[in-house]
Protein backbone atom coordinates (compact mmCIF):
# COMPACT_ATOMS: atom_id res chain seq x y z
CA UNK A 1 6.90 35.31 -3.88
CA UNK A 2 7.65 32.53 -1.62
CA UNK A 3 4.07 30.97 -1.75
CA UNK A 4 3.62 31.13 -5.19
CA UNK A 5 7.16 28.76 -5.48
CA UNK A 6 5.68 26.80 -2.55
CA UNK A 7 2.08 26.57 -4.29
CA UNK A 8 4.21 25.17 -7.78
CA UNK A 9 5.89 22.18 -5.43
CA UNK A 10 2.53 21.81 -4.19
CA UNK A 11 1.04 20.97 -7.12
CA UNK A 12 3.81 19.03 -8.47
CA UNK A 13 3.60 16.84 -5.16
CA UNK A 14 0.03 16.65 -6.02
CA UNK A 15 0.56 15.17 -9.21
CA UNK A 16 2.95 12.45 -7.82
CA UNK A 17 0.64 11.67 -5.46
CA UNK A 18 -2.46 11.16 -7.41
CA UNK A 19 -0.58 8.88 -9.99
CA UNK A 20 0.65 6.62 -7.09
CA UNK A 21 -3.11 6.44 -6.01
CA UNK A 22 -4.14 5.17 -9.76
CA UNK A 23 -2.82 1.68 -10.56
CA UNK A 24 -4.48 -0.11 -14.06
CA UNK A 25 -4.31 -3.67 -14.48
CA UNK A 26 -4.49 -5.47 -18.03
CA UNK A 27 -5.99 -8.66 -18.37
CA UNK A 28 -5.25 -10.35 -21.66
CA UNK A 29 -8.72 -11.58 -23.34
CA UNK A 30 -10.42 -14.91 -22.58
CA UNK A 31 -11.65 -16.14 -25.87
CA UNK A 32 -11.39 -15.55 -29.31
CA UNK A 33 -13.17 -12.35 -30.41
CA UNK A 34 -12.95 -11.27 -27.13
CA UNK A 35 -11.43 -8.01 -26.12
CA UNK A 36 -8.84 -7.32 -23.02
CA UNK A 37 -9.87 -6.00 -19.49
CA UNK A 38 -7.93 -3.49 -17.85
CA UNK A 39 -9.23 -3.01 -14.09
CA UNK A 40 -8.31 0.42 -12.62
CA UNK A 41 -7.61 0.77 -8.69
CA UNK A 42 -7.75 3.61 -6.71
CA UNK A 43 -5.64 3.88 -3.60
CA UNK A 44 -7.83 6.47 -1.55
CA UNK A 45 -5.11 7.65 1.22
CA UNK A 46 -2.70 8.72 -1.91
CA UNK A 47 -5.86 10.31 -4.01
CA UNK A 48 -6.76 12.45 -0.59
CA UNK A 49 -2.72 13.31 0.03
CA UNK A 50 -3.21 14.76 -4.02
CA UNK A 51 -6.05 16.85 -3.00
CA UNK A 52 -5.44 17.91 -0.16
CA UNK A 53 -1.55 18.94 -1.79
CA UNK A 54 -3.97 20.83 -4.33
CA UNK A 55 -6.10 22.91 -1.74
CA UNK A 56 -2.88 24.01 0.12
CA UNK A 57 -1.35 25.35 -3.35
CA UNK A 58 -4.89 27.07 -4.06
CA UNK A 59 -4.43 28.53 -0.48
CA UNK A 60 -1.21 29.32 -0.85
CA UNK A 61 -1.68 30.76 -4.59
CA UNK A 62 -4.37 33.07 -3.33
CA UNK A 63 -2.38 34.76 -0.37
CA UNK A 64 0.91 34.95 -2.60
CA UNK A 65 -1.04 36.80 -5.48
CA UNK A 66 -2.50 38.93 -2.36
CA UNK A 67 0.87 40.25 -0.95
CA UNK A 68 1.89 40.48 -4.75
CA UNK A 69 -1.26 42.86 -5.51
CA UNK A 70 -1.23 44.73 -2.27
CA UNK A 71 1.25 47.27 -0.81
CA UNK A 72 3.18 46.60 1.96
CA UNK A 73 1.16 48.49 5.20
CA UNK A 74 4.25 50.84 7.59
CA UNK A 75 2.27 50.13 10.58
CA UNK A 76 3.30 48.14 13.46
């Protein structure tokens, strides 16, 4: 049960991450007629931290489910 709470801060970690990563810039327009530019930047170390927070909550998703699903073994 553990890693399924630990996978859910994971992803929520993830999330924060990958909107610090994504920064948008408006740029009002030039002329007349003209429409506005808005410039996106991507800040690749925070983009990586989100996926890599997203691949440990998979991981940690999958083995939670698995202790969930099966029975605890009475061998040592």
């Amino acid at each position: 049960m553990a890693e399924i709470v630990a996978a859910v801060v994971f992803v929520a970690l993830a999330i924060l991450c990958w909107n610090a990563g994504v920064t948008e810039t408006v740029f009002a327009a030039a002329g007349n007629g003209e429409p506005e530019y808005v410039s996106t930047r991507y800040a690749g170390p925070w983009i990586a931290l989100g996926a890599a927070g997203v691949v440990v909550a998979g991981l940690l998703l999958i083995d939670g489910v698995r202790r969930l699903i099966q029975p605890p073994s009475h061998t040592r």
